[in-house]
C-alpha atoms as a PDB file:
ATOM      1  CA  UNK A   1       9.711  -8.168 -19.878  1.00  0.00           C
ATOM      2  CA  UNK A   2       8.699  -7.899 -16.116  1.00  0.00           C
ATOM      3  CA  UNK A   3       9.731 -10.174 -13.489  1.00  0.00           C
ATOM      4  CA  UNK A   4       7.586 -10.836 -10.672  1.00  0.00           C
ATOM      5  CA  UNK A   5       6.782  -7.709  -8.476  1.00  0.00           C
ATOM      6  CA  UNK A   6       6.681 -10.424  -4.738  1.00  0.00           C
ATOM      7  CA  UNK A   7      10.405 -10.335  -4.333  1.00  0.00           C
ATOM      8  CA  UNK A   8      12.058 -11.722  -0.958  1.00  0.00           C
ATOM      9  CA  UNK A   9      12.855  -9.330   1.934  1.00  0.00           C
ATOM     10  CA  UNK A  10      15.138  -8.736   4.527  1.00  0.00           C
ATOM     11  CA  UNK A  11      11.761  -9.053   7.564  1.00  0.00           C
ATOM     12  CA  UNK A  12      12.213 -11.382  10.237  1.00  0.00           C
ATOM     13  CA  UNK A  13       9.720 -14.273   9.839  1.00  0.00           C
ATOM     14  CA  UNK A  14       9.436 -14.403  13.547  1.00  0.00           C
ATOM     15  CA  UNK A  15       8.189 -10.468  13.899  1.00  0.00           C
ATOM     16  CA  UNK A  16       6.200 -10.653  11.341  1.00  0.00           C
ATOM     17  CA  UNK A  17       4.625 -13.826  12.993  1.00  0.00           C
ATOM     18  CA  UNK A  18       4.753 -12.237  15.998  1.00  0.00           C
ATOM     19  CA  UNK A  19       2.539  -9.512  14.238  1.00  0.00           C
ATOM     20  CA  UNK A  20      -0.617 -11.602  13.130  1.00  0.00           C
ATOM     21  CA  UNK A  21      -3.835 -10.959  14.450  1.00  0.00           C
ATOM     22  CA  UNK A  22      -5.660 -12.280  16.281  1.00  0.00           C
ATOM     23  CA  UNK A  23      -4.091 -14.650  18.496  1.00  0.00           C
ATOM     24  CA  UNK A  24      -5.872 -17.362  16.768  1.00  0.00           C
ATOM     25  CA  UNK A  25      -4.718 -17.195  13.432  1.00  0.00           C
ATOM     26  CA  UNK A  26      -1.233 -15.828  14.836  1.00  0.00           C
ATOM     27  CA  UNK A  27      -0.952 -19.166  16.241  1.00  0.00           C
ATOM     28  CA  UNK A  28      -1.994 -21.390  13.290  1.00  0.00           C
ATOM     29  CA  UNK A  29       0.339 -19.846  11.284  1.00  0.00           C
ATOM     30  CA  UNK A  30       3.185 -20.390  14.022  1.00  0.00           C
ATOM     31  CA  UNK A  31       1.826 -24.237  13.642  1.00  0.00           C
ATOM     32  CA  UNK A  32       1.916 -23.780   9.576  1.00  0.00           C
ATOM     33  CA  UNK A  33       5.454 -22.356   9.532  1.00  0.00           C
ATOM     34  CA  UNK A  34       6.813 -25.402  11.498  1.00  0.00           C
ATOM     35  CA  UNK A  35       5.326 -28.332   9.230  1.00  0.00           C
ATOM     36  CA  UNK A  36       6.274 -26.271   6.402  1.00  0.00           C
ATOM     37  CA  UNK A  37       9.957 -26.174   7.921  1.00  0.00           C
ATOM     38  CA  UNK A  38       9.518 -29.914   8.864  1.00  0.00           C
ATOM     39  CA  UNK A  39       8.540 -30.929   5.310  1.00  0.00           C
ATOM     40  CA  UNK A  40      10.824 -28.696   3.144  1.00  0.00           C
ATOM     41  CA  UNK A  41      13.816 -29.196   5.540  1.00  0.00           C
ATOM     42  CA  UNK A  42      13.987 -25.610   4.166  1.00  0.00           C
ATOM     43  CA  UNK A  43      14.017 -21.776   6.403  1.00  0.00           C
ATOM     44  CA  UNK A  44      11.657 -19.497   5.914  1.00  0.00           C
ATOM     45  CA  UNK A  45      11.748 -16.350   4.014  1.00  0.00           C
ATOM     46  CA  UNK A  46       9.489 -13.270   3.964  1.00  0.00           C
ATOM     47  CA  UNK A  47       8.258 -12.465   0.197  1.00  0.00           C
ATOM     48  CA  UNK A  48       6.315  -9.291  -0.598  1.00  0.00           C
ATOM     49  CA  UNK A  49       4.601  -8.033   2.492  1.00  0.00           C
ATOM     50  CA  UNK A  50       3.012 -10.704   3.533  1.00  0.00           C
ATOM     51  CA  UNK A  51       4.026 -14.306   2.215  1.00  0.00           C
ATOM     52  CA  UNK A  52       6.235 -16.723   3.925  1.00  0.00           C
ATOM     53  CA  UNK A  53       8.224 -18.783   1.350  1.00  0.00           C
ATOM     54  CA  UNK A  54      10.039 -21.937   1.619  1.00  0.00           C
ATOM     55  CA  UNK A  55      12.724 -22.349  -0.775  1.00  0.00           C
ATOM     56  CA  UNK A  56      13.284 -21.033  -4.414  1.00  0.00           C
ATOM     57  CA  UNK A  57      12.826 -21.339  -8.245  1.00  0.00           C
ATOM     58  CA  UNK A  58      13.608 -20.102 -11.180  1.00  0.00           C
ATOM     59  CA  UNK A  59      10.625 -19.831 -13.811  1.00  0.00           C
ATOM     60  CA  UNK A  60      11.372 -18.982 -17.671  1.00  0.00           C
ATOM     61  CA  UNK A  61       8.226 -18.885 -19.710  1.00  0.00           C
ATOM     62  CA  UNK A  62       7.921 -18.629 -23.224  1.00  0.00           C
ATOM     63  CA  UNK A  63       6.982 -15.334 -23.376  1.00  0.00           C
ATOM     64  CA  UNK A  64      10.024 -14.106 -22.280  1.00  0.00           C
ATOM     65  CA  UNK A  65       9.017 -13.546 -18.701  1.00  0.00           C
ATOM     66  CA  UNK A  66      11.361 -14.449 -16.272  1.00  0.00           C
ATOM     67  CA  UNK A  67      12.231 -14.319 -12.383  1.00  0.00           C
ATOM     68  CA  UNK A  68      12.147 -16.087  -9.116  1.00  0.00           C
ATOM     69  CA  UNK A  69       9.531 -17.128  -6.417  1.00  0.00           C
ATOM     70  CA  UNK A  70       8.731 -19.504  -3.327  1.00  0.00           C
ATOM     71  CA  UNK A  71       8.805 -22.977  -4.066  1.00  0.00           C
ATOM     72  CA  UNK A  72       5.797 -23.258  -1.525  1.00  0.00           C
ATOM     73  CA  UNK A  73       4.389 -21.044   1.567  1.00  0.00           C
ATOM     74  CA  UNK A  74       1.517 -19.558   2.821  1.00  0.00           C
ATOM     75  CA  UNK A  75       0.209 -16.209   3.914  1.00  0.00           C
ATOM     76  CA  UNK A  76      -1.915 -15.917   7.086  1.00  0.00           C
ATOM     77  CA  UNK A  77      -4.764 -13.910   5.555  1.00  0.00           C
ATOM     78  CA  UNK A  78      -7.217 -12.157   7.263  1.00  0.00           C
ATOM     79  CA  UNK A  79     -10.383 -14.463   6.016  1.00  0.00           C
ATOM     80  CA  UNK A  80      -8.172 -17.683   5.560  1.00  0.00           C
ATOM     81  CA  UNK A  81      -4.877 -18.664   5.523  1.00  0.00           C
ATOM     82  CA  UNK A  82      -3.635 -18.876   1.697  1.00  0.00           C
ATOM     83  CA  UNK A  83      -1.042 -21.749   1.117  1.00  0.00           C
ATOM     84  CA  UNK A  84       0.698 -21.835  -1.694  1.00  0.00           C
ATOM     85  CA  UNK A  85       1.737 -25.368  -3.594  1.00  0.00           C
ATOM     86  CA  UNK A  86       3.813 -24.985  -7.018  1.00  0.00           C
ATOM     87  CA  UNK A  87       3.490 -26.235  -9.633  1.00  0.00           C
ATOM     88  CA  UNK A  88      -0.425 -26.656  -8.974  1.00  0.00           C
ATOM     89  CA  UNK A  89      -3.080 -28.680  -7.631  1.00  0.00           C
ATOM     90  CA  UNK A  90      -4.290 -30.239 -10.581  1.00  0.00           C
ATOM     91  CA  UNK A  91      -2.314 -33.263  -9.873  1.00  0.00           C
ATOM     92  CA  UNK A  92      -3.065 -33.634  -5.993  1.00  0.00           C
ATOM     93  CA  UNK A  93      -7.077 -34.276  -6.431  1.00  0.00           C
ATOM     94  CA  UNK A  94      -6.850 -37.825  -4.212  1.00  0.00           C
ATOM     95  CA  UNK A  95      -5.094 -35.849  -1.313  1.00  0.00           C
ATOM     96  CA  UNK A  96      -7.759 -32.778  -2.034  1.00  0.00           C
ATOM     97  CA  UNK A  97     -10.460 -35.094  -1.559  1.00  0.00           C
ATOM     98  CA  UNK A  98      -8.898 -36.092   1.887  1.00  0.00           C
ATOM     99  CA  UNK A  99      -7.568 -32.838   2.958  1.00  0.00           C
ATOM    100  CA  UNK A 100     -10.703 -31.036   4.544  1.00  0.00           C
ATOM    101  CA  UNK A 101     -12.793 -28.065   4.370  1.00  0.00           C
ATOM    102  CA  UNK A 102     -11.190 -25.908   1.898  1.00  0.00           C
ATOM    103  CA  UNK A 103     -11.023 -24.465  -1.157  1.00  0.00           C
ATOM    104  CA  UNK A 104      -8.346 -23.829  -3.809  1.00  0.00           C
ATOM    105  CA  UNK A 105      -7.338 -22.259  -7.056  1.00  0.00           C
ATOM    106  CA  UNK A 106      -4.572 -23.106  -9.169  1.00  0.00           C
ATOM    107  CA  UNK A 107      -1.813 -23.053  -7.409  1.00  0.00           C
ATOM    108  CA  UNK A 108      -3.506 -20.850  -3.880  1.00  0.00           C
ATOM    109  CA  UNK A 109      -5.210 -23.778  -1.197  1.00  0.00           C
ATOM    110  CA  UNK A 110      -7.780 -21.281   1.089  1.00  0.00           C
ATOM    111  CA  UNK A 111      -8.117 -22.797   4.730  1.00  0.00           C
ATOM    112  CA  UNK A 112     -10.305 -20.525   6.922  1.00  0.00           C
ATOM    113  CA  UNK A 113      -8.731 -22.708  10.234  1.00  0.00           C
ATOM    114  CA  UNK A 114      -6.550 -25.036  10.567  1.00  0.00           C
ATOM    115  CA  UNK A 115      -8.948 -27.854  12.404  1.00  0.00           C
ATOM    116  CA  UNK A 116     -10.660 -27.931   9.435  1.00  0.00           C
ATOM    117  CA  UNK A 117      -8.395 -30.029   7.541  1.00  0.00           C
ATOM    118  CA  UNK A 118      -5.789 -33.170   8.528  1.00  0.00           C
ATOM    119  CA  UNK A 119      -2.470 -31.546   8.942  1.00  0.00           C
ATOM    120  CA  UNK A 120      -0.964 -35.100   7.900  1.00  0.00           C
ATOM    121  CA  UNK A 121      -2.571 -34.515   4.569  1.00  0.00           C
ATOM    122  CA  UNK A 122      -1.430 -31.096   3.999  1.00  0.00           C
ATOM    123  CA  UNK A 123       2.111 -32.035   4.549  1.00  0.00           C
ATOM    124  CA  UNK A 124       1.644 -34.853   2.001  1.00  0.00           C
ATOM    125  CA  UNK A 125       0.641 -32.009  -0.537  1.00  0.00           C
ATOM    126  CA  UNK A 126       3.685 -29.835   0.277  1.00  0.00           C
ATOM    127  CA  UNK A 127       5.734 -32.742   0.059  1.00  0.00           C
ATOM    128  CA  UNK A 128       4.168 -33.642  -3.116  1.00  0.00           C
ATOM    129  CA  UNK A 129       4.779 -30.008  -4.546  1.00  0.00           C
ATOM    130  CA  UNK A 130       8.209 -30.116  -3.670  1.00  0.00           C
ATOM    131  CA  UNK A 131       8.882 -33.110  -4.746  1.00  0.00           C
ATOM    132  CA  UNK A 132       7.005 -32.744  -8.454  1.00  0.00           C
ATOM    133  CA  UNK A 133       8.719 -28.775  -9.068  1.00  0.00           C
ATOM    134  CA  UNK A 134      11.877 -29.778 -10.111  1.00  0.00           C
ATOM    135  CA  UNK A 135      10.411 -31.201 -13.130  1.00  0.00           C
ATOM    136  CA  UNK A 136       9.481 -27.869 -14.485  1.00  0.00           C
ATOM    137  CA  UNK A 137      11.747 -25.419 -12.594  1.00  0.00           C
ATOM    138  CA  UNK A 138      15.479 -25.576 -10.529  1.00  0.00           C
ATOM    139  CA  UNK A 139      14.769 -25.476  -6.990  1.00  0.00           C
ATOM    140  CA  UNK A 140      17.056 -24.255  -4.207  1.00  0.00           C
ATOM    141  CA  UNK A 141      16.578 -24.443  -0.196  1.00  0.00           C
ATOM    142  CA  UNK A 142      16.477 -21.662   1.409  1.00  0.00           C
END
């Protein structure tokens, strides 16, 4: 079996912040990694070539498939900015409903800006992720 192909890399978080365009977005996701470092307590880490990762898990699924991946993140995409909450949303529906514009699939949240939603509410979810993870999977900081 295949692990997952998004491994971490070596890439500064700060170039590759440093590197967004444009200015805008490079500066919401400047605001992004700091709550994310504020929540997690955690350091970023660049995964793949383009997603910034706060800590680490393990998954084992039944099939056999097996390998690591953020515990939570985001990824300042050109259309929106994709955060990333593991295990899910499915649980989080009441801080959804509160969040903001957006839009989300299973586990990806899709904010086009950032004064769309309530911060406040996002770091709730993050927190909430973190916190409901090690249920399912062993988490470590990074």
């Amino acid at each position: 079996m295949s692990g997952n192909k998004t491994q971490p890399t070596a890439q500064s978080v700060d170039t590759f912040l440093d590197a967004v365009e444009p200015e805008r977005k490079r500066e919401e996701a400047r605001t992004l990694d700091a709550l994310f470092r504020r929540v997690t307590g955690w350091q970023p880490q660049i995964w793949g070539p383009s997603l910034i990762g706060y800590g680490i898990y393990h998954y084992r699924y039944e099939s056999g498939r097996e390998g690591d991946f953020l515990a939570t993140g985001f990824s300042p995409r050109k259309s929106a900015h994709s955060i990333y909450i593991l295990p899910g949303y499915a649980d989080f529906q009441p801080l959804l409903d509160r969040l903001g514009k957006h839009s989300h699939g299973k586990s990806c949240l899709y904010v086009k800006t950032l004064a769309d939603i309530d911060l406040e509410i996002l770091a709730e979810l993050i927190e909430a992720g973190v916190r409901d993870l090690p249920g399912k999977y062993e988490v470590k900081p990074t």
